[in-house]
N, C-alpha and C. Protein backbone atom coordinates (compact mmCIF):
# COMPACT_ATOMS: atom_id res chain seq x y z
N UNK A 1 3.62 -32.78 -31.10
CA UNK A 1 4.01 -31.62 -30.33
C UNK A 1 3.34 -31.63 -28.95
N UNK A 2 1.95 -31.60 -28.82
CA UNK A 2 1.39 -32.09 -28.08
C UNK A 2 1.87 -32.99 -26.63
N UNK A 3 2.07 -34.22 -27.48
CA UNK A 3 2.77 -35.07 -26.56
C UNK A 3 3.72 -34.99 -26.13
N UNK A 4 4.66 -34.06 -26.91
CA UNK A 4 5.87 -34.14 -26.05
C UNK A 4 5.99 -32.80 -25.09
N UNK A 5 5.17 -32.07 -25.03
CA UNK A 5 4.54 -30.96 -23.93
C UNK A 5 4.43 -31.83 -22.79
N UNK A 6 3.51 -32.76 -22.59
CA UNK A 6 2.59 -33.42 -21.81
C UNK A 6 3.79 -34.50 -21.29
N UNK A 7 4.42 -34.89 -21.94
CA UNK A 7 5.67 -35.59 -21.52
C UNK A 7 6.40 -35.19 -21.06
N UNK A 8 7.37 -33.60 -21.27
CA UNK A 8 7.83 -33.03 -20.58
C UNK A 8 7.11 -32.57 -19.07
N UNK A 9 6.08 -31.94 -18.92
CA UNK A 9 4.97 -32.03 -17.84
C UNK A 9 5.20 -33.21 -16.67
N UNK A 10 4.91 -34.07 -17.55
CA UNK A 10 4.90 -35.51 -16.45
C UNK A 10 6.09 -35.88 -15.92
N UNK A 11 7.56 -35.43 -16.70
CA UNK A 11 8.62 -35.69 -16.02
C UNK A 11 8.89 -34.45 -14.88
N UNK A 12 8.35 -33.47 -14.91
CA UNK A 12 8.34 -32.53 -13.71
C UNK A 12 7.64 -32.86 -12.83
N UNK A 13 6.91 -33.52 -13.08
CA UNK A 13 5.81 -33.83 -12.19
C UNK A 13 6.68 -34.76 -11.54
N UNK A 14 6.72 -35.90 -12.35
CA UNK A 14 7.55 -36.86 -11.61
C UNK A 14 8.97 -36.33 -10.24
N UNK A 15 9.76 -35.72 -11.09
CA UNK A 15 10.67 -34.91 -10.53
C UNK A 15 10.41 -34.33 -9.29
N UNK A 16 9.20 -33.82 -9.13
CA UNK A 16 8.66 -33.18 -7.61
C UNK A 16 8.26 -33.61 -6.90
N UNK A 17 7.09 -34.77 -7.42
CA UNK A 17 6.67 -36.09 -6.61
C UNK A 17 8.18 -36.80 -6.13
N UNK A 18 9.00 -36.95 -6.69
CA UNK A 18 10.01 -37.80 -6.06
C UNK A 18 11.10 -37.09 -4.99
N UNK A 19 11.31 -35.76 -5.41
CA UNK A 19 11.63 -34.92 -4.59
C UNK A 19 11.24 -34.50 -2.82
N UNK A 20 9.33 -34.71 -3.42
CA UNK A 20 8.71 -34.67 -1.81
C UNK A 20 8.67 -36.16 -1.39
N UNK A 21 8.82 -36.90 -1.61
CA UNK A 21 8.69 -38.25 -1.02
C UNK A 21 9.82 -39.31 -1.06
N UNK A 22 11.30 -38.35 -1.41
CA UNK A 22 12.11 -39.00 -0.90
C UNK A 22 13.21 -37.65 -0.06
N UNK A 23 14.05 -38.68 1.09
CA UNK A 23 14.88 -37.65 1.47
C UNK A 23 14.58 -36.90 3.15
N UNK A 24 15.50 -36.32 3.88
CA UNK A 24 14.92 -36.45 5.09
C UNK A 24 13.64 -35.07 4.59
N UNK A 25 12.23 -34.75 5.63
CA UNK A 25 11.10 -34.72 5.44
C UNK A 25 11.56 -32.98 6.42
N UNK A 26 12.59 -32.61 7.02
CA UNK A 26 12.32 -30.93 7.27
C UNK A 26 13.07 -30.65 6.17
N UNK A 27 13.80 -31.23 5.84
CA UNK A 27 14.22 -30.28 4.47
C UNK A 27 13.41 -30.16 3.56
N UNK A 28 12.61 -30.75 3.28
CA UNK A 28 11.13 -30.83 2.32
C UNK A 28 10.17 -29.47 2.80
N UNK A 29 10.04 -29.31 4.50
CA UNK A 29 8.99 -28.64 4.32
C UNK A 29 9.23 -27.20 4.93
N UNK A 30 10.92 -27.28 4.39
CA UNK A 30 11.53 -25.57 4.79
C UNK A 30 11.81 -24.85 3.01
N UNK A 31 11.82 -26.28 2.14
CA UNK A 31 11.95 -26.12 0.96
C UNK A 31 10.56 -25.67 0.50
N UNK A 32 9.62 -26.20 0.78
CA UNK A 32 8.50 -25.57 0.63
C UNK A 32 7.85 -24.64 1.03
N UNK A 33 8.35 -24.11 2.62
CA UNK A 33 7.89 -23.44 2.64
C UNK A 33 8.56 -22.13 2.32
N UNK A 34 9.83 -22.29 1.36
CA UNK A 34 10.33 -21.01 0.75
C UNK A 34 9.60 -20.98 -0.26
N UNK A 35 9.38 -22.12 -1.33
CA UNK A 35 8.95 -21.80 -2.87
C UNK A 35 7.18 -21.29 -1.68
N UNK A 36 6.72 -21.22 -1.08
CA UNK A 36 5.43 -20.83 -0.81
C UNK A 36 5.77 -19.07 -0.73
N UNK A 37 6.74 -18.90 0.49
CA UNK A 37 7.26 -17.67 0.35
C UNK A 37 7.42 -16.43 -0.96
N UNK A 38 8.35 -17.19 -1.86
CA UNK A 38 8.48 -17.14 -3.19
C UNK A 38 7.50 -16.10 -3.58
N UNK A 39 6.36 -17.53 -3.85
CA UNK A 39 5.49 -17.45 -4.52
C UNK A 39 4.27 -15.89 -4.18
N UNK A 40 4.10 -15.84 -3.00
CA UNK A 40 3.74 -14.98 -1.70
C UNK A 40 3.89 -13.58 -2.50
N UNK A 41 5.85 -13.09 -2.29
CA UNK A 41 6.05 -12.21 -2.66
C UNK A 41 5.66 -12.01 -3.97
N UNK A 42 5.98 -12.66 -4.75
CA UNK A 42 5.63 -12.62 -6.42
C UNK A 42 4.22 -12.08 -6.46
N UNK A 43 3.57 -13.16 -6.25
CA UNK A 43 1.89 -12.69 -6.19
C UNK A 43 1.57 -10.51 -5.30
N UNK A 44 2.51 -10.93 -4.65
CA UNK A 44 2.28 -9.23 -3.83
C UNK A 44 2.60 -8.16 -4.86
N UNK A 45 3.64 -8.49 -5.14
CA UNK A 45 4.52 -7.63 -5.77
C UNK A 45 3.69 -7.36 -7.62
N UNK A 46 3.05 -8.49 -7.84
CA UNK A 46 2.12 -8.28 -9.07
C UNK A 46 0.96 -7.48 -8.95
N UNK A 47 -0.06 -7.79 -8.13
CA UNK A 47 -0.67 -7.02 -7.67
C UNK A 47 -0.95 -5.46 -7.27
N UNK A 48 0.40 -5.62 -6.58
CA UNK A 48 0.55 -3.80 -5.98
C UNK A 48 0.88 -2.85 -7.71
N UNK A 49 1.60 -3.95 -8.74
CA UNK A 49 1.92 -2.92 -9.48
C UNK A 49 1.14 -3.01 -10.65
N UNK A 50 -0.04 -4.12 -10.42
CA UNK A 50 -1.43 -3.66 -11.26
C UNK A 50 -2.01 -2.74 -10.67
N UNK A 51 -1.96 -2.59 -9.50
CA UNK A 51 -3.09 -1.71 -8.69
C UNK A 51 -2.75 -0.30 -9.01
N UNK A 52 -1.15 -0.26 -8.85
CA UNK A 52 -0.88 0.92 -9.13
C UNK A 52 -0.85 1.85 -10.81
N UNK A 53 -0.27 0.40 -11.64
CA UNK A 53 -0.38 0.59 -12.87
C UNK A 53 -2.29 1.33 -13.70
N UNK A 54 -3.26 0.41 -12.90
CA UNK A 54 -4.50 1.37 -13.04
C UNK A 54 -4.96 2.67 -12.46
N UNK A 55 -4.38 2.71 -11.76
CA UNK A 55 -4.50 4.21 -10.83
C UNK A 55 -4.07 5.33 -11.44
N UNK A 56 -4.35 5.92 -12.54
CA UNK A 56 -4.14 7.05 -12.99
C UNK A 56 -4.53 8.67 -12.44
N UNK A 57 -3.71 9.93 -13.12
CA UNK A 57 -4.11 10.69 -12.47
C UNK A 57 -5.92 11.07 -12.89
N UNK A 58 -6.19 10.72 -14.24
CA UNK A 58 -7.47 11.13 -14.75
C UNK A 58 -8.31 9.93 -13.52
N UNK A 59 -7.61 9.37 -13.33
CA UNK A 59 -8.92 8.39 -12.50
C UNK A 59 -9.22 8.97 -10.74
N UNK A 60 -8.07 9.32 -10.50
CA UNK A 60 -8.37 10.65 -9.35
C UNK A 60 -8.96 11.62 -9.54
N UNK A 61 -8.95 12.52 -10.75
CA UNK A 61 -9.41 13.35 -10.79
C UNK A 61 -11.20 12.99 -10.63
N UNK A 62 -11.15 12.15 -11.61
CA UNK A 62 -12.50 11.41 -11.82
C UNK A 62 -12.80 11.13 -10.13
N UNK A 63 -12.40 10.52 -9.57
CA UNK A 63 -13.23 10.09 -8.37
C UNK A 63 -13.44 11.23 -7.78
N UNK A 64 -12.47 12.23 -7.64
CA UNK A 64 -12.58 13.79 -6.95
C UNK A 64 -14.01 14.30 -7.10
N UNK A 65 -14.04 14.25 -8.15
CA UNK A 65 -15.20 15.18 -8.98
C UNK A 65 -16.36 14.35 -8.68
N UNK A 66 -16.63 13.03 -8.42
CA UNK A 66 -17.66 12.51 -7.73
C UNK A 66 -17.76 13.00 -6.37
N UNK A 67 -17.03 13.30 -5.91
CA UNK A 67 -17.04 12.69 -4.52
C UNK A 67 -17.61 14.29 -4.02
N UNK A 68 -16.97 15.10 -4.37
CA UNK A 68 -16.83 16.87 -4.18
C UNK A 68 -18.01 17.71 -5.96
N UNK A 69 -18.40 18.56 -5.28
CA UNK A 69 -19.29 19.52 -6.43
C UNK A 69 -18.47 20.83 -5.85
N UNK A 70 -18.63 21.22 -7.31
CA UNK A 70 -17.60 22.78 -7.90
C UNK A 70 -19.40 23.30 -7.42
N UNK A 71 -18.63 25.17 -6.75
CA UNK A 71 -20.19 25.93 -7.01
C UNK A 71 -20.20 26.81 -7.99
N UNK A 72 -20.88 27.40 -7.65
CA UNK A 72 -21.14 28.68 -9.39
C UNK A 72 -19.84 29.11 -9.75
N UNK A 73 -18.87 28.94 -9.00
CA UNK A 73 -17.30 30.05 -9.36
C UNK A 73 -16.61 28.80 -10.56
N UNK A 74 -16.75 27.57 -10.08
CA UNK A 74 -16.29 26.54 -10.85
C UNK A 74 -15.26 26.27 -9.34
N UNK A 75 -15.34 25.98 -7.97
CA UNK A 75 -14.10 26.30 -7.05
C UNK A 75 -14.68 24.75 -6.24
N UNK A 76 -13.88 24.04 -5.84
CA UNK A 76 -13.88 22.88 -4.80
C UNK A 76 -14.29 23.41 -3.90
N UNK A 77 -14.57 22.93 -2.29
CA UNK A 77 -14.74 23.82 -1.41
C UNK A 77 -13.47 23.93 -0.76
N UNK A 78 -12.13 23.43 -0.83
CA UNK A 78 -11.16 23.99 0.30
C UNK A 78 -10.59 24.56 -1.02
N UNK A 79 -11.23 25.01 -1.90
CA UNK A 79 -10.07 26.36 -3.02
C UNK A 79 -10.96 27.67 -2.85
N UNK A 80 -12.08 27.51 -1.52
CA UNK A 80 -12.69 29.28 -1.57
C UNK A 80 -12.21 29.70 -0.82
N UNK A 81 -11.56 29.51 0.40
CA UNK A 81 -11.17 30.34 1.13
C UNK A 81 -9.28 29.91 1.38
N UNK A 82 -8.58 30.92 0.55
CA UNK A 82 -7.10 30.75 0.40
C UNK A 82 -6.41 31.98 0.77
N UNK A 83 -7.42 32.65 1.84
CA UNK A 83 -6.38 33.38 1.79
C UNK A 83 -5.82 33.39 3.49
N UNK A 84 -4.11 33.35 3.44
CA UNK A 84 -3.71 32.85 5.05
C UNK A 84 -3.07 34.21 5.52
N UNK A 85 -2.88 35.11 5.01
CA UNK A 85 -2.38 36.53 5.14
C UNK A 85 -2.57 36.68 6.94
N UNK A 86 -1.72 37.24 7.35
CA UNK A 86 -1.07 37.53 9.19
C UNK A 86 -2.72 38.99 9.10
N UNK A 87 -3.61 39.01 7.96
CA UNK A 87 -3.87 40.43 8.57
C UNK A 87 -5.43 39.48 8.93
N UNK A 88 -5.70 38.37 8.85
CA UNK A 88 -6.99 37.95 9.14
C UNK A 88 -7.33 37.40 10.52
N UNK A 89 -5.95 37.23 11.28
CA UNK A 89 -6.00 36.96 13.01
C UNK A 89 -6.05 37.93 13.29
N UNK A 90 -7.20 37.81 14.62
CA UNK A 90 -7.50 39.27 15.53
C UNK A 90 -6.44 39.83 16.44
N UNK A 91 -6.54 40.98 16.85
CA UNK A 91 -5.13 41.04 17.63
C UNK A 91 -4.93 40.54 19.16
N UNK A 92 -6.61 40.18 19.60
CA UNK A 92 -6.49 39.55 20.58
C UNK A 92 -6.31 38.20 20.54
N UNK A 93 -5.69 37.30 19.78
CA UNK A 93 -6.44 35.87 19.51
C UNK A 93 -4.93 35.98 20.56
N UNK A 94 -5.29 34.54 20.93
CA UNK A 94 -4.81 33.71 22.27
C UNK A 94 -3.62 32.48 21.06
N UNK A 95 -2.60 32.31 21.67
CA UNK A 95 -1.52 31.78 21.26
C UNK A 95 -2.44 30.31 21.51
N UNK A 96 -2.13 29.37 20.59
CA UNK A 96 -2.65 27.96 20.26
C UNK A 96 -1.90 27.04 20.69
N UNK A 97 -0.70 27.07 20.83
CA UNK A 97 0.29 25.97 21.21
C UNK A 97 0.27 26.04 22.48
N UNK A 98 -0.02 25.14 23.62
CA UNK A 98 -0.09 24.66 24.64
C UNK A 98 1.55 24.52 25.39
N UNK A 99 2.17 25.55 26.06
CA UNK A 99 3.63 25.83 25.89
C UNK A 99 4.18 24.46 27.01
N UNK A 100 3.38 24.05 28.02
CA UNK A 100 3.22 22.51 28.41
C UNK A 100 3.06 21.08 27.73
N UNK A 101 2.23 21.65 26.55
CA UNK A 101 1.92 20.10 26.13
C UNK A 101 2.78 20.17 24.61
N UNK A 102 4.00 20.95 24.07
CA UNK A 102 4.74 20.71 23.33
C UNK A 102 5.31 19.48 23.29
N UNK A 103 6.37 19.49 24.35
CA UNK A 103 6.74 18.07 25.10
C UNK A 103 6.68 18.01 26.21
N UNK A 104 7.38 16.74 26.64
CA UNK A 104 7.66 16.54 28.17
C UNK A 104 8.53 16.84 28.34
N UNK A 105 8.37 16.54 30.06
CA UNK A 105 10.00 17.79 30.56
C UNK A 105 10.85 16.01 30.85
N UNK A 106 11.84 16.70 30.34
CA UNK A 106 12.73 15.76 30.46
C UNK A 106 13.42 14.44 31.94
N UNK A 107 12.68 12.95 31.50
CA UNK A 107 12.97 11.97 31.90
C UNK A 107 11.39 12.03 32.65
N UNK A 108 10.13 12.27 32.59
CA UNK A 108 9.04 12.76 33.02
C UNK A 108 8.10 12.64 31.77
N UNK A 109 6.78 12.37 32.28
CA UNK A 109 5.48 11.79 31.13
C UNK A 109 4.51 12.97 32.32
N UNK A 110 4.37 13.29 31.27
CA UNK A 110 2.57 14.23 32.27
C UNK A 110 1.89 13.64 31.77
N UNK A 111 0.99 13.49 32.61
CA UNK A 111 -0.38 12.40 32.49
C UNK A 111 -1.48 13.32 32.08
């Protein structure tokens, strides 16, 4: 059984060795450099979907919880202050959007 593994083997081998060393020599190394291509994507495409395949949500959560400390309430720090209610801007506050630097005026770049 063995041997005829190893025999089959050697006739591929053969097969490719004779492949690259006979025949005109850019078709050889546009042929190669697709099976490199190939190979390229394959390898990418395995990767990204181990990477992703380990990435669970418990493993986010997990890194979260390193990264950030809950305080006495049990609260992250951007879950203490939620509240966006129109009654917490002052009535003097100054409009934020820059009514110039929205865009440019048309066919014109301000510097």
């Amino acid at each position: 059984m063995l041997d005829n593994i190893l025999q089959f083997l050697q006739s591929i081998w053969g097969a490719i060795y004779g492949w690259i060393t006979d025949g005109k020599p850019i078709r050889k190394i546009r042929g190669m450099f697709g099976i490199i291509m190939m190979y390229s994507f394959y390898s990418y495409l395995y990767k990204s979907h181990k990477r992703a395949k380990s990435r669970t949500k418990e493993m986010d959560e997990q890194l979260i919880e390193e990264m950030y400390e809950k305080n006495e309430d049990g609260l992250y720090p951007w879950e203490i202050d939620t509240d966006t209610s129109a009654d917490r801007i002052p009535k003097d506050a100054s409009v934020y959007a820059d009514k110039g630097l929205v865009r440019p005026n048309r066919g014109r770049w301000k510097i």
